[in-house]
Structures are given as structure tokens and as C-alpha cells.
C-alpha atoms as a PDB file:
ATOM      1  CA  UNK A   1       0.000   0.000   0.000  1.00  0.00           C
ATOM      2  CA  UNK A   2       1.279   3.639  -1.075  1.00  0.00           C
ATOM      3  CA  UNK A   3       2.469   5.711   1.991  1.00  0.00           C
ATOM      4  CA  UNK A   4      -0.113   8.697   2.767  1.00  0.00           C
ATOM      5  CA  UNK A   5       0.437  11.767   4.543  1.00  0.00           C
ATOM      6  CA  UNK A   6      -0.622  12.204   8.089  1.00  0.00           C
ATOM      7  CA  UNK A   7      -2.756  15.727   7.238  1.00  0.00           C
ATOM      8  CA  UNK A   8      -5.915  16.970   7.329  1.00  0.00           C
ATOM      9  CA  UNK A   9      -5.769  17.745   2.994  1.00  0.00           C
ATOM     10  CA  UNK A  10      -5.054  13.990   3.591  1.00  0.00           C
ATOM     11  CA  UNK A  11      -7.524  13.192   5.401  1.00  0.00           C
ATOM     12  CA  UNK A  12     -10.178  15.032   3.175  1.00  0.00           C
ATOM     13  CA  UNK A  13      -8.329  13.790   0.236  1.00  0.00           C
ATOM     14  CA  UNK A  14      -9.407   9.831   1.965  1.00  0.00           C
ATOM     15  CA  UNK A  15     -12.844  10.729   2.806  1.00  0.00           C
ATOM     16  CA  UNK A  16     -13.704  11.916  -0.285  1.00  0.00           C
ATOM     17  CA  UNK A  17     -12.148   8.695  -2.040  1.00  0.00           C
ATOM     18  CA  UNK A  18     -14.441   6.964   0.123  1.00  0.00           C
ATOM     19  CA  UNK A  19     -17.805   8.635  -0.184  1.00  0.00           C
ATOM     20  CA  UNK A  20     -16.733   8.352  -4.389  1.00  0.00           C
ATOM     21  CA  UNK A  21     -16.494   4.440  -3.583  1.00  0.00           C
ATOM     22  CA  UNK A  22     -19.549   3.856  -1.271  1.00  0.00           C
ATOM     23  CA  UNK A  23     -21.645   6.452  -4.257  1.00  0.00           C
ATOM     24  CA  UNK A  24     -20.313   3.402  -7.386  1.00  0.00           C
ATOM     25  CA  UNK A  25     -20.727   0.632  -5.412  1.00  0.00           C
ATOM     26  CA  UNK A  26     -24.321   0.097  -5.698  1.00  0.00           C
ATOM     27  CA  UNK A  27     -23.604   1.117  -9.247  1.00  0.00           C
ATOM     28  CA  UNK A  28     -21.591  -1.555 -10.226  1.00  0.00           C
ATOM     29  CA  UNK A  29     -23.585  -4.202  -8.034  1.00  0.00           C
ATOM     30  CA  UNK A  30     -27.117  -3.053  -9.849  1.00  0.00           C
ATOM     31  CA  UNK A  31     -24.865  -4.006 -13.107  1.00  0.00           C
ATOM     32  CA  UNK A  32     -23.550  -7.143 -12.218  1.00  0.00           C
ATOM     33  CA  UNK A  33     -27.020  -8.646 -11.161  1.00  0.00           C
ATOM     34  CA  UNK A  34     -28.133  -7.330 -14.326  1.00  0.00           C
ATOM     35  CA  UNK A  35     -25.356  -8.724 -16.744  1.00  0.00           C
ATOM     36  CA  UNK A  36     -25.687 -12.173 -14.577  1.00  0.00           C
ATOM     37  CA  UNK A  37     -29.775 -11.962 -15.541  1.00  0.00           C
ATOM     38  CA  UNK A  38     -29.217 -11.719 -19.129  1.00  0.00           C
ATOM     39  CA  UNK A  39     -26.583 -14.518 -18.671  1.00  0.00           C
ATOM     40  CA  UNK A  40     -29.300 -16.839 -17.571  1.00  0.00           C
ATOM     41  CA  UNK A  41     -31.956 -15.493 -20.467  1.00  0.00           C
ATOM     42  CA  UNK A  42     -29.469 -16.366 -23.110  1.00  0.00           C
ATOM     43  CA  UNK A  43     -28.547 -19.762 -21.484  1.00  0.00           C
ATOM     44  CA  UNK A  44     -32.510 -20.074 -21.595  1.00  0.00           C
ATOM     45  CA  UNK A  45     -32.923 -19.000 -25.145  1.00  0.00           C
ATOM     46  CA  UNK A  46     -29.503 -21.508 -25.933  1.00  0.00           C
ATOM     47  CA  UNK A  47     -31.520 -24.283 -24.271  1.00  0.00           C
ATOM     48  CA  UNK A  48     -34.705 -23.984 -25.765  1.00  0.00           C
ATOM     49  CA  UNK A  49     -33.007 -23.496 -29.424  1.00  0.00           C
ATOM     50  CA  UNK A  50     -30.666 -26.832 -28.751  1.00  0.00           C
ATOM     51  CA  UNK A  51     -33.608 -28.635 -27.932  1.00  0.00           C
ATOM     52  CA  UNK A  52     -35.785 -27.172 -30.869  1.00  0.00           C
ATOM     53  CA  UNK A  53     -32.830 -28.646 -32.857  1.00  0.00           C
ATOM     54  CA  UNK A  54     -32.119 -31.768 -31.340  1.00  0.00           C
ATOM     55  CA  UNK A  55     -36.062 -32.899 -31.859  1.00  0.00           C
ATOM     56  CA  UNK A  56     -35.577 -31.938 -35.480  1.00  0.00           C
ATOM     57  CA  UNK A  57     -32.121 -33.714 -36.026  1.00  0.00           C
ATOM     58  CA  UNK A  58     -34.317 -37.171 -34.519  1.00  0.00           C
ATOM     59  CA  UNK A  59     -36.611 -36.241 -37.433  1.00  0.00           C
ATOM     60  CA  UNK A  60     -34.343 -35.925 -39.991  1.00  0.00           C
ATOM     61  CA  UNK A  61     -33.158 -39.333 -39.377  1.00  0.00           C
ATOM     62  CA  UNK A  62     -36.087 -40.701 -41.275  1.00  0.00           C
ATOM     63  CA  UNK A  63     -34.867 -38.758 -43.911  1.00  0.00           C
ATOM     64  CA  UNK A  64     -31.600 -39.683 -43.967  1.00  0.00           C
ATOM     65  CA  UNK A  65     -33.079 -43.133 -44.085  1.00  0.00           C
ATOM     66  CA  UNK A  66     -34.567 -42.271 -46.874  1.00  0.00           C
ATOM     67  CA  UNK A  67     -31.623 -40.607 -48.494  1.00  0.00           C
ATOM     68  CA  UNK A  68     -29.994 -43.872 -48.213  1.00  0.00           C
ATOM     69  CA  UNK A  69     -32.332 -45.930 -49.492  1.00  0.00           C
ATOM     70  CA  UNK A  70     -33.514 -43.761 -52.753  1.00  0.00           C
ATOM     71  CA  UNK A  71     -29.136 -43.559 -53.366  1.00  0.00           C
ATOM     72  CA  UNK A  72     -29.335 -47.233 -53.028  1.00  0.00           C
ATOM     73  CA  UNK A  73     -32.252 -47.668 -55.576  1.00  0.00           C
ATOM     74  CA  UNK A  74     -30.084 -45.543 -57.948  1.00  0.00           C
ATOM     75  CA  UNK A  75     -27.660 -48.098 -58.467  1.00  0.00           C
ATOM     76  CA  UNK A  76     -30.054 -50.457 -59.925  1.00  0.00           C
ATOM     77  CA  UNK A  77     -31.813 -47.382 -61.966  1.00  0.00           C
ATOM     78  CA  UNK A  78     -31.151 -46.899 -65.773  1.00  0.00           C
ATOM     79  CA  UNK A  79     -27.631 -45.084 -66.434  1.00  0.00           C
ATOM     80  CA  UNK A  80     -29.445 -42.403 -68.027  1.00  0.00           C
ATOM     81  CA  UNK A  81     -31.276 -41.446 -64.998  1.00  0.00           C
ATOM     82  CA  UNK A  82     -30.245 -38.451 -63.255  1.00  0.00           C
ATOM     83  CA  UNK A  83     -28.905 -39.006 -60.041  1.00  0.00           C
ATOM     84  CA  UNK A  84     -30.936 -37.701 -56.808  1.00  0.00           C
ATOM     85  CA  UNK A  85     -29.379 -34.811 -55.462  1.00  0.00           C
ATOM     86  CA  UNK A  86     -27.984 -35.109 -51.813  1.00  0.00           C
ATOM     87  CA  UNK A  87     -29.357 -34.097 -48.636  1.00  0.00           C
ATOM     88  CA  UNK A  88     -26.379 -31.595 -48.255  1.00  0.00           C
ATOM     89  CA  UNK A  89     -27.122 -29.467 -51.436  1.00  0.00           C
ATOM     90  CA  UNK A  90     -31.116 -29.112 -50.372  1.00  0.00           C
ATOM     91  CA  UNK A  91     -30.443 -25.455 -49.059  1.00  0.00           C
ATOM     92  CA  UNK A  92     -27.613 -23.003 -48.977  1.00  0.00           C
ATOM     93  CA  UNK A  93     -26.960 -20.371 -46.607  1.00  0.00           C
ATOM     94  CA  UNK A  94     -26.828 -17.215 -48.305  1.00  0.00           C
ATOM     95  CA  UNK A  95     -26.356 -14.220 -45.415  1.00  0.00           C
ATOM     96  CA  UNK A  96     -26.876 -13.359 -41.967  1.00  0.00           C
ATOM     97  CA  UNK A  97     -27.767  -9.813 -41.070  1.00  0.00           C
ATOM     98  CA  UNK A  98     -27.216  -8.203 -37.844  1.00  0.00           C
ATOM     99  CA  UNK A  99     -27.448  -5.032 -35.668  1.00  0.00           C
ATOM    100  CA  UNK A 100     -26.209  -3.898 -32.465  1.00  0.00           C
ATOM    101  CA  UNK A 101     -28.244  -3.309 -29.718  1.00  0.00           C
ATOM    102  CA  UNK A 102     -26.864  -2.401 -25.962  1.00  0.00           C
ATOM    103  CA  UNK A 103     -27.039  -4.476 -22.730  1.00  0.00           C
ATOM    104  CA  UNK A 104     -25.960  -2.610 -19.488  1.00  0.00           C
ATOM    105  CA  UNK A 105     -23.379  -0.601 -21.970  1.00  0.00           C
ATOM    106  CA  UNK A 106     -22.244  -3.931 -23.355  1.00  0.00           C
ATOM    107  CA  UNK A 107     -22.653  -3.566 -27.497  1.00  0.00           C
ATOM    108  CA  UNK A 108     -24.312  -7.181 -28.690  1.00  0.00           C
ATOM    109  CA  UNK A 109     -25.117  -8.117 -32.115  1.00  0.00           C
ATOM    110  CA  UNK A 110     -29.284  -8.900 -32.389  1.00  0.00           C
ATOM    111  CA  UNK A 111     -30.174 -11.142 -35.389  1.00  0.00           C
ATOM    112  CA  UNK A 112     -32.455  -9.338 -37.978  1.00  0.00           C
ATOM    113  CA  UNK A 113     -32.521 -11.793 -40.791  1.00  0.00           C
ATOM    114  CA  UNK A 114     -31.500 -14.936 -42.182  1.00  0.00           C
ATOM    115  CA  UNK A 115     -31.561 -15.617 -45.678  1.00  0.00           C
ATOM    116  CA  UNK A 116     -31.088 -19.676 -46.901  1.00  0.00           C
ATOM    117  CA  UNK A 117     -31.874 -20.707 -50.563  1.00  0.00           C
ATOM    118  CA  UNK A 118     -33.468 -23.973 -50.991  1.00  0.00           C
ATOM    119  CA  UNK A 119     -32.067 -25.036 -54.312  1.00  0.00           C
ATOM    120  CA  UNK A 120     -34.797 -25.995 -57.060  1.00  0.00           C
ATOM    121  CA  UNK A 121     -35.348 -29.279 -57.151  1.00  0.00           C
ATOM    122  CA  UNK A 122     -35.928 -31.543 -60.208  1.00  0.00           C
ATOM    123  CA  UNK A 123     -39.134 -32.698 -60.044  1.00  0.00           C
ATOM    124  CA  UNK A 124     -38.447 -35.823 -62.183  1.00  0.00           C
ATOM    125  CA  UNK A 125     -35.220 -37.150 -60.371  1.00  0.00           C
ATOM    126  CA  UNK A 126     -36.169 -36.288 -56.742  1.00  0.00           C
ATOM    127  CA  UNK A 127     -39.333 -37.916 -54.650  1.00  0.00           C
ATOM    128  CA  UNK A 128     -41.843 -35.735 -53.057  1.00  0.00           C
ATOM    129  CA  UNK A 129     -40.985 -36.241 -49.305  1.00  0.00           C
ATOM    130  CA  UNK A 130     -37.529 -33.696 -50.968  1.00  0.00           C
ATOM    131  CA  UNK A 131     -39.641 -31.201 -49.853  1.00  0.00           C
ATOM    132  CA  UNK A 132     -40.389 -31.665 -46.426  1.00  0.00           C
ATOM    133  CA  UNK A 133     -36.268 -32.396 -45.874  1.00  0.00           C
ATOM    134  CA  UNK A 134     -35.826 -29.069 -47.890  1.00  0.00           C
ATOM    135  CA  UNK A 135     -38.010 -27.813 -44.985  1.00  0.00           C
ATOM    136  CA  UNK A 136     -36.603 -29.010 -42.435  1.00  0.00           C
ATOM    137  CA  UNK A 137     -33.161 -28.556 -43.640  1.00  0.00           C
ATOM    138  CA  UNK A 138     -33.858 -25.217 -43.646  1.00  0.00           C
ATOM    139  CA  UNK A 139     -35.063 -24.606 -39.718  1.00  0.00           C
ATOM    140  CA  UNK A 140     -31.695 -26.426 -38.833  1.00  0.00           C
ATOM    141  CA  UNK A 141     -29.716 -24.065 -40.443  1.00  0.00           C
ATOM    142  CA  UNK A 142     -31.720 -20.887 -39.551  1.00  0.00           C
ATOM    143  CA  UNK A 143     -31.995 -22.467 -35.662  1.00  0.00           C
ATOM    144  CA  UNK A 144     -27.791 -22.799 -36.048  1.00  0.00           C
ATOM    145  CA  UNK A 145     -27.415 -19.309 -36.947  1.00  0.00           C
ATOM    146  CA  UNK A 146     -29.665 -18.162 -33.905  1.00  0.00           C
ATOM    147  CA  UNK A 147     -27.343 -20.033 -31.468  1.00  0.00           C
ATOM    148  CA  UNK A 148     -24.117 -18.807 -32.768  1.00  0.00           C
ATOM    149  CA  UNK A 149     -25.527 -14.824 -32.333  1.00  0.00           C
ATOM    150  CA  UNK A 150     -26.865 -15.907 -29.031  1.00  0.00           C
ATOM    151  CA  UNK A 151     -23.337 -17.623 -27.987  1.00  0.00           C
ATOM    152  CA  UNK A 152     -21.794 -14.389 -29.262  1.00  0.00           C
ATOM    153  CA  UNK A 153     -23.890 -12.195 -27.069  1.00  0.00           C
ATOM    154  CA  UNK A 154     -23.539 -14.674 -23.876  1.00  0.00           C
ATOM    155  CA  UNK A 155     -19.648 -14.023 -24.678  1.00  0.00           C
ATOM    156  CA  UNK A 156     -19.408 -10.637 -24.724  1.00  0.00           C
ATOM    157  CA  UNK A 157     -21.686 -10.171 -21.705  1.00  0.00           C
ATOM    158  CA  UNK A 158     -19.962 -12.634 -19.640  1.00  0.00           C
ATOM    159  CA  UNK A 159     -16.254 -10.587 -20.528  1.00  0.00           C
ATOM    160  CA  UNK A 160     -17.977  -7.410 -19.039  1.00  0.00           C
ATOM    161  CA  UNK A 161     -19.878  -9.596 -16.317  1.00  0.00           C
ATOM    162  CA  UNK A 162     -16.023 -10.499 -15.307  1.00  0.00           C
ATOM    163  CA  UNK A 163     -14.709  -6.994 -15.570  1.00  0.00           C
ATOM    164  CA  UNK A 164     -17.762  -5.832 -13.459  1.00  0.00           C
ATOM    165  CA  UNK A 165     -16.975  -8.316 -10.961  1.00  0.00           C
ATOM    166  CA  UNK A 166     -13.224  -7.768 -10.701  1.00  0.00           C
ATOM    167  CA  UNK A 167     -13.903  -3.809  -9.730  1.00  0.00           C
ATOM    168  CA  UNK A 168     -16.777  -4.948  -7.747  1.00  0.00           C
ATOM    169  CA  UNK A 169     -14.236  -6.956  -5.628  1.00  0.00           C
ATOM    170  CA  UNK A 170     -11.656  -3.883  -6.090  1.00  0.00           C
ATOM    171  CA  UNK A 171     -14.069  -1.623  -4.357  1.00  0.00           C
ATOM    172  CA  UNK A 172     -15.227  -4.247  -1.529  1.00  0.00           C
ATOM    173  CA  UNK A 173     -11.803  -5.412  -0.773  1.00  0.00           C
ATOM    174  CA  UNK A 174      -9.383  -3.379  -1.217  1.00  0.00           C
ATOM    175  CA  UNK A 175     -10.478   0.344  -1.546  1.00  0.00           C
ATOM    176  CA  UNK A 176     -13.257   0.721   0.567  1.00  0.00           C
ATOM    177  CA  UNK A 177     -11.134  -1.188   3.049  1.00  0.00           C
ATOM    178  CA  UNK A 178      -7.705   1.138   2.315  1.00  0.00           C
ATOM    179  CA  UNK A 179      -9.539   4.425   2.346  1.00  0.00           C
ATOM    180  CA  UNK A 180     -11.214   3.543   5.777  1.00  0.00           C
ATOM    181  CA  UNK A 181      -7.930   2.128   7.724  1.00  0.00           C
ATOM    182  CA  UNK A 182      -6.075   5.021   6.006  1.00  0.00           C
ATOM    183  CA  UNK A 183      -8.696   7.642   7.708  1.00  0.00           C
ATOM    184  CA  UNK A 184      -8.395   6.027  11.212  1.00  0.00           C
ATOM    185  CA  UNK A 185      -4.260   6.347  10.817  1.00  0.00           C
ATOM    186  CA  UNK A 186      -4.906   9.672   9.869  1.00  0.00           C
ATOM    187  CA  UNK A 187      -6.994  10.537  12.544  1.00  0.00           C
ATOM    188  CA  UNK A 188      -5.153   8.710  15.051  1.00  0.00           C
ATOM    189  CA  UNK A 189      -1.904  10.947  14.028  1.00  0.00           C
ATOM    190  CA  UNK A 190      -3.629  13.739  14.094  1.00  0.00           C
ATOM    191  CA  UNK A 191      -4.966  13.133  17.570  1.00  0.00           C
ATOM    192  CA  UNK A 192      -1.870  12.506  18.621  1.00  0.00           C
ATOM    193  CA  UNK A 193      -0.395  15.161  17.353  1.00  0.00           C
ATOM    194  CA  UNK A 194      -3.111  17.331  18.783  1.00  0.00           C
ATOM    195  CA  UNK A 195      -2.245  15.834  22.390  1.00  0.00           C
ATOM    196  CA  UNK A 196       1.302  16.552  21.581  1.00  0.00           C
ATOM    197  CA  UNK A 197       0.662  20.176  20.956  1.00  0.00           C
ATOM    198  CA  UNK A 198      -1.801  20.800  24.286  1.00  0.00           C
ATOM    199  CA  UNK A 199       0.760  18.986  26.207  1.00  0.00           C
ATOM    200  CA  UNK A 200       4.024  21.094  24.793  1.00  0.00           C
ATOM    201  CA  UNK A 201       1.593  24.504  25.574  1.00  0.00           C
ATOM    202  CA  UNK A 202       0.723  23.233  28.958  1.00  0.00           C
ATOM    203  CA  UNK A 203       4.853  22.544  29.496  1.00  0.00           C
ATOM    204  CA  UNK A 204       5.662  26.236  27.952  1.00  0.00           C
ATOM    205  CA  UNK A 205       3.215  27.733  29.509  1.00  0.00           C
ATOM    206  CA  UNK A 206       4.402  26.486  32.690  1.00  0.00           C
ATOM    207  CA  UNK A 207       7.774  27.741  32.488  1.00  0.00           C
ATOM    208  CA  UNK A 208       6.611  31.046  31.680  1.00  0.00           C
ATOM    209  CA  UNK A 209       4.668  30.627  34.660  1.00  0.00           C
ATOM    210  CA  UNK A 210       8.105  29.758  36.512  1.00  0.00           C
ATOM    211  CA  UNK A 211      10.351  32.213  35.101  1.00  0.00           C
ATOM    212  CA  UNK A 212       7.752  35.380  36.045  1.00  0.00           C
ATOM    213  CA  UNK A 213       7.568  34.161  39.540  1.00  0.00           C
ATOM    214  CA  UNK A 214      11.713  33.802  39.858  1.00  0.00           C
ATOM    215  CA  UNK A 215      11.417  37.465  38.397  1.00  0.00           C
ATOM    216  CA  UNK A 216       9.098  38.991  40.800  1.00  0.00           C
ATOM    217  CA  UNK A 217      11.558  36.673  43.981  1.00  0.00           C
ATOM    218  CA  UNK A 218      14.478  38.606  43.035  1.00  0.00           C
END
């Protein structure tokens, strides 16, 4: 800890430290419980998409099913057939648009749109049920995109959530703490030095005392 001065500019210099400290405390807590809320919204919104997801990736394994078995029909199909086309090229994702938006002064990017192109299908090579995968191909891939924004907000909140917390700790710990123990020293000193100086009058003005009454004996 950095020496102080044992003075009253000190001293005011301390207490005003303080009274800044106790004033952004409350600040800084009322942010913290807020970045730590809209931790645990995105962490609900993360759930609910994964689970969205994971009940239409247990669907699409009847497609994939029947992926495999229309590719396995193909090899007993005329060679001038045209060959089905694969679950993979159904849709493309073409572009993901954001904008920012501001969370207890933390800048986080808010999805505005998705665009995904389902590729045109042949309608002579490829079975009807093509459709429905297309669909569904298609809510994966827009549901994927919503997860990676929301990961990238729950990121950046959670680096200022840290931050927050480290100065919250700074403030509870270590300069509340400082600035009070440094105004008792203070005080203590100056007490003292107070003490000192009644004492040192008393002691002066007793000699004077003494040396008028020798005067007034001789």
C-alpha cells in the first residue's frame, strides 16, 4: 500500500475517495445482477433453441433413411437417370444480417434476418418427401445461426460480467477497506499530534509561569 500523509488535505483527500467508492458501489452491483440476468436469459434461449434442434435432427433421421435408401435404388436405376441430389445441397446459406443493440453498456449483435436458398429441385429425379427435408433442412440451419448470435452475445456479456466483478471486488476489498484504515491512521496521528501540541503549551506555559515568579523573587 502507497504511503499517505498524516494531514488533514489527507484526510479530506481519503474521505472523499471513500464517499466516491460507497456512491459506485451500488452502481456496479445493480450491473452485475443485471449482466448475470441476461446470462441466464441467453442460457434459456440456448436451451430452448438446442432442444428445438435436437427434436428436429431425430426427425431428420427418417430422412436420412430415406436418403440412403432412394441412393441405393439408384444403383439399380437406368444409367441415363439423373442421379438424386444429396441431402447436403437441399439449401444453402446465403447471409446473416445483424445489428447492435446495448445491454448494461455492453454492445451485442441482435439477429435481424436470415436468408437460406433452398435449391430448385428436379421434379423428375427427386421424390416428393424432398420437400419436407428441404423444410426441415432449412429450420436447422436458420436455428444454427440463432445459437451462434446468441453464444456471441452470452460471450461478450460474460467478458464485461467479469470486468464488473473484478472492480466490484476492487471496491469491496481493497479500496473501501484502504480508504477507511487510512482515515483512522490519519486521525489517530492527528490526535496525537493534537495531544502533543496541548501537552508542549501546557509545558511552555508552565515555564513562563516559573520564570515570572523567579522574576518577581528577586
Amino acid at each position: 500500500m502507497a504511503q499517505i500523509k498524516h494531514t488533514k488535505n489527507e484526510l479530506k483527500a481519503q474521505r472523499e475517495a471513500l464517499a466516491r467508492y460507497l456512491r459506485f458501489l451500488p452502481i456496479l452491483l445493480l450491473k452485475k445482477q443485471q449482466l448475470q440476468a441476461e446470462i441466464q436469459a441467453i442460457d434459456h434461449k440456448i436451451e430452448e433453441k438446442h432442444r428445438v434442434e435436437s427434436g428436429l435432427r431425430n426427425d431428420l433421421e427418417r430422412w436420412v433413411g430415406l436418403f440412403a435408401s432412394d441412393a441405393q435404388a439408384e444403383v439399380h436405376a437406368p444409367c441415363e437417370a439423373a442421379p438424386a441430389q444429396p441431402i447436403e445441397g437441399l439449401v444453402t446459406l446465403k447471409a446473416v444480417a445483424t445489428d447492435a443493440s446495448n445491454i448494461a453498456g455492453v454492445s451485442i449483435p441482435i439477429l435481424r434476418d436470415v436468408t437460406v436458398v433452398r435449391n430448385v429441385l428436379d421434379l423428375f429425379t427427386t421424390p416428393p418427401w424432398f420437400d419436407d427435408a428441404q423444410e426441415m433442412m432449412d429450420k436447422l440451419i436458420r436455428l444454427r445461426v440463432e445459437r451462434q448470435i446468441l453464444r456471441n452475445q452470452r460471450d461478450r456479456i460474460a467478458e464485461e460480467l467479469r470486468v464488473t466483478a473484478q472492480r466490484v471486488n476492487l471496491f469491496e476489498k481493497v479500496k473501501i477497506p484502504g480508504c477507511r484504515e487510512n482515515i483512522r491512521v490519519i486521525k489517530i496521528f492527528l490526535g496525537d499530534e493534537q495531544t502533543a501540541g496541548v501537552v508542549r503549551g501546557k509545558v511552555a506555559k508552565a515555564r513562563t509561569v516559573a520564570v515570572e515568579a523567579r522574576d518577581l523573587d528577586e
